[in-house]
Protein backbone atom coordinates (compact mmCIF):
# COMPACT_ATOMS: atom_id res chain seq x y z
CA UNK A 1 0.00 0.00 0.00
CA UNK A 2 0.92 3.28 -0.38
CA UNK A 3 -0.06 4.75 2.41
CA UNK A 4 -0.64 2.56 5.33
CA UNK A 5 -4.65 4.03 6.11
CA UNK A 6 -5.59 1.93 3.33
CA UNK A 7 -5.58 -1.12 5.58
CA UNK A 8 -8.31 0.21 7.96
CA UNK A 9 -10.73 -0.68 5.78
CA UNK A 10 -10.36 -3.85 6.10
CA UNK A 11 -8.94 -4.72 9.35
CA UNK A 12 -11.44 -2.22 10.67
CA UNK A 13 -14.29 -4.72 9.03
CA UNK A 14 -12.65 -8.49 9.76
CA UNK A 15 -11.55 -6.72 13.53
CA UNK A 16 -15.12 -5.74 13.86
CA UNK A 17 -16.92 -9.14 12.77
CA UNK A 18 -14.60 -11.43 14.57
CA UNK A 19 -14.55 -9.12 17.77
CA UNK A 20 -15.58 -11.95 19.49
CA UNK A 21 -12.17 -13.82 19.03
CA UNK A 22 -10.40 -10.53 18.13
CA UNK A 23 -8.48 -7.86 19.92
CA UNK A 24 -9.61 -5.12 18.27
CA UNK A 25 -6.99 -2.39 18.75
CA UNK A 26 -4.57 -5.18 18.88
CA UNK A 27 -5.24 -6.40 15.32
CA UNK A 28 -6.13 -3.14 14.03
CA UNK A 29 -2.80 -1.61 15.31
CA UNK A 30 -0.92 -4.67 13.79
CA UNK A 31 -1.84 -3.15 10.62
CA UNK A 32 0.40 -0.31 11.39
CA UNK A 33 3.09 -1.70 13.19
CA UNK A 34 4.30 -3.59 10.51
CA UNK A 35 5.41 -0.53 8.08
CA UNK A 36 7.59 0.47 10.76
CA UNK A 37 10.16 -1.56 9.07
CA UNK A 38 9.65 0.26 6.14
CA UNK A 39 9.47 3.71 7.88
CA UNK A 40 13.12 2.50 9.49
CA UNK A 41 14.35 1.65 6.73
CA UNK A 42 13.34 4.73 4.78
CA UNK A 43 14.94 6.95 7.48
CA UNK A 44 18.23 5.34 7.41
CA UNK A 45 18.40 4.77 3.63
CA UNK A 46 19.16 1.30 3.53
CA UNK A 47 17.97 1.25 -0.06
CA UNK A 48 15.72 -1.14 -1.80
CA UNK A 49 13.75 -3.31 -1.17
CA UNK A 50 12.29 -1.62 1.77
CA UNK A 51 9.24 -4.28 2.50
CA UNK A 52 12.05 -6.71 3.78
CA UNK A 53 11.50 -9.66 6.28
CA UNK A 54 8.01 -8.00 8.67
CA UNK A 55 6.29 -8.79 5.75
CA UNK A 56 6.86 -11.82 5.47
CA UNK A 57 4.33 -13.90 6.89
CA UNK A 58 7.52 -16.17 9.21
CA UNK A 59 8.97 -13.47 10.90
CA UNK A 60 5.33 -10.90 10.46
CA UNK A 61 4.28 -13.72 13.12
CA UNK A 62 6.96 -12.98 15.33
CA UNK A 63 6.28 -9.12 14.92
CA UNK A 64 2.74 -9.73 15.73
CA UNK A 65 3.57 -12.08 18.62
CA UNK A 66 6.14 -9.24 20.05
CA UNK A 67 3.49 -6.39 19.48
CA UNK A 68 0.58 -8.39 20.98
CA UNK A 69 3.21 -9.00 23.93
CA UNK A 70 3.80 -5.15 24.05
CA UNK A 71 0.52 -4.22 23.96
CA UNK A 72 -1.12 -6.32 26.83
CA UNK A 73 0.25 -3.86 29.21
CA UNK A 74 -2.12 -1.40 27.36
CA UNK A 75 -5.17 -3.30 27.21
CA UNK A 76 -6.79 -1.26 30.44
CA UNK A 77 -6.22 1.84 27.92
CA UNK A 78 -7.30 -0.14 24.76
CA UNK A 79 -10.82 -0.85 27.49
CA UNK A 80 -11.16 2.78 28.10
CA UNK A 81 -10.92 3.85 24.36
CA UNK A 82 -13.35 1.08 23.52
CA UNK A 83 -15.91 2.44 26.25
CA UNK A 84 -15.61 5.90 24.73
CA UNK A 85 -16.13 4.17 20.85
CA UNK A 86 -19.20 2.38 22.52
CA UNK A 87 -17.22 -1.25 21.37
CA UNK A 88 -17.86 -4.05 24.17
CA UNK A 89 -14.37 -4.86 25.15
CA UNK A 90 -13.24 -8.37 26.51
CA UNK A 91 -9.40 -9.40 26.09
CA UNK A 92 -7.57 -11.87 27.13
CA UNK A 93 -3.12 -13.02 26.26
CA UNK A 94 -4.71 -15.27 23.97
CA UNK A 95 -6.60 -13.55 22.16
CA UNK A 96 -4.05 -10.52 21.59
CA UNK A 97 -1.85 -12.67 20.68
CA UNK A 98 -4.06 -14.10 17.26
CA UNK A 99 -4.88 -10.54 17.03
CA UNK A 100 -1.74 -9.39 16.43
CA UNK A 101 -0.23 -12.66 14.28
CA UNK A 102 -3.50 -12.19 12.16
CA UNK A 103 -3.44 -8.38 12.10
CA UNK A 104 0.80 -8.47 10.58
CA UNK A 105 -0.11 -11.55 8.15
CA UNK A 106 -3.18 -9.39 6.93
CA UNK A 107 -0.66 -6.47 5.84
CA UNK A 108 1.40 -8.96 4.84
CA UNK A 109 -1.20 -10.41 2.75
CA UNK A 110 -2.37 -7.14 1.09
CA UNK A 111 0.66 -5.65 0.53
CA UNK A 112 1.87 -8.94 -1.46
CA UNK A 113 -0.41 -8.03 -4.26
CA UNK A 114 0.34 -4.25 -3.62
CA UNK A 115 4.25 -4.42 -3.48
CA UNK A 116 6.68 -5.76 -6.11
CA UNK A 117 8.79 -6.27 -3.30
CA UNK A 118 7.32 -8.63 -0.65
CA UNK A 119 8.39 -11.99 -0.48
CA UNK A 120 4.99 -13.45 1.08
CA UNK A 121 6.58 -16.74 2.13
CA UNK A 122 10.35 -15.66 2.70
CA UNK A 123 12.44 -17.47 2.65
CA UNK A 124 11.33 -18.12 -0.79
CA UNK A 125 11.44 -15.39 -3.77
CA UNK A 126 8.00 -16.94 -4.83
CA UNK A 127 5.33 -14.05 -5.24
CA UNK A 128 2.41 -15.64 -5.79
CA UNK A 129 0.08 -12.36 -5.16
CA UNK A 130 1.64 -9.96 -6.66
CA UNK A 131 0.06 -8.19 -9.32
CA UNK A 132 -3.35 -10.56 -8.42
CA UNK A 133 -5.01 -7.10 -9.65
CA UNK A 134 -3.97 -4.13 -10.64
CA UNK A 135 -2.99 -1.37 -7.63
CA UNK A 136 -6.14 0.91 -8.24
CA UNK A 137 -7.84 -2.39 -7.48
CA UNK A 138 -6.23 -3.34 -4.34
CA UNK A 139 -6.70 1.05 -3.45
CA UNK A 140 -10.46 1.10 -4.14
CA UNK A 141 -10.96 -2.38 -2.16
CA UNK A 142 -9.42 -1.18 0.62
CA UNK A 143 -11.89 1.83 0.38
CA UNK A 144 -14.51 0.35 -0.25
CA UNK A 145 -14.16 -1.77 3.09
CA UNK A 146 -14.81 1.69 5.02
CA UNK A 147 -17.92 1.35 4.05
CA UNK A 148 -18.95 -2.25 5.71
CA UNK A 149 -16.67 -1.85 8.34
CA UNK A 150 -18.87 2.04 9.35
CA UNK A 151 -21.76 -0.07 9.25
CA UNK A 152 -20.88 -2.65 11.58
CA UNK A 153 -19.32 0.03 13.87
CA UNK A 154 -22.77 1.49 13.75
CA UNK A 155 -25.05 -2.00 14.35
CA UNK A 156 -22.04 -2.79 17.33
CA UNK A 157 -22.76 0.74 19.06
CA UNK A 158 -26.88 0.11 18.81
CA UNK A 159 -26.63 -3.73 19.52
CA UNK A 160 -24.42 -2.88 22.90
CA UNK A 161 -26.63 0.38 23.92
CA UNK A 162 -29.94 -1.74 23.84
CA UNK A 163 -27.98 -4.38 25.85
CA UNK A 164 -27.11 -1.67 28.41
CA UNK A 165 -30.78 -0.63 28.34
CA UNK A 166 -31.89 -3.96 28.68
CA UNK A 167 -29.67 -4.61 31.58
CA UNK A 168 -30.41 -1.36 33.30
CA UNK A 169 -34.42 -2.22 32.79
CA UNK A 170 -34.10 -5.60 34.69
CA UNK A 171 -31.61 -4.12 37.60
CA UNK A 172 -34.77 -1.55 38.01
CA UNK A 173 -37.21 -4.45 38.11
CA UNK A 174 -35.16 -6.50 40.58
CA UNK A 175 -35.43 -3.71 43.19
């Protein structure tokens, strides 16, 4: 991807409909953590190619398993931000840690068919993806996700409001 706001689309949509077994923030975030590498190894001008061995899908594991391991410190913060979104928030080690794997492999994934450069299952030079469909393909899929993943936002903020309600109602008829 170009820019790495592309992939919110759709990590915002699969973190959304597998909430249940997802982190959210966790797998959304590994979407971003990932082009560190590349932002690294921009700044210091290490040349080409710059989508080196995080995207790879061996060691974007190990990335995800490092940032899931970084970020359960956070996950009281991560529960406070998802209060103020209006997301029901339940984490657990476990489930960070699938977040993050499956957050890095689907950046990975994407920018396979985006990036001339990504060697999906390093250590082989086999690029199966790339060039799957053209870039403005891979762009306007990754926008068009926004859409799905806003309306799911929206049904998971009215689906967890009425449960509040609902919850509040019986507390009021138990007294």
């Amino acid at each position: 991807m170009p820019f790495t706001p592309y992939h919110f689309g759709p990590s915002g949509f699969i973190g959304l409909a597998l909430r249940k077994w997802l982190d959210i923030p966790v797998f959304v975030l590994a979407n971003v953590i990932v082009d560190l590498e590349v932002l690294v190894l921009r700044l210091l001008g290490v040349g080409w190619p710059i989508h080196r061995y995080f995207h790879t899908l061996l060691i974007g594991a190990a990335a995800g398993i490092l940032w899931a391991l970084a970020a359960w410190p956070l996950r009281n913060v991560f529960k406070k931000i998802m209060q103020i979104l209006r997301i029901p928030y339940e984490t657990s080690l476990w489930k960070m840690l699938v977040s993050g794997i499956l957050g890095v492999w689907l950046h990975v994934v994407i920018d396979s068919i985006y990036h001339w450069d990504v060697c999906l299952f390093w250590p082989s030079k086999v690029k199966p993806l790339y060039a799957f469909v053209t870039k403005q393909q891979v762009e306007t899929i990754c926008l068009v996700f926004v859409i799905p993943a806003f309306v799911l936002y929206i049904l998971t903020v009215i689906l967890s409001w009425k449960k509040i309600r609902a919850e509040i109602a019986a507390e009021k008829e138990r007294k």
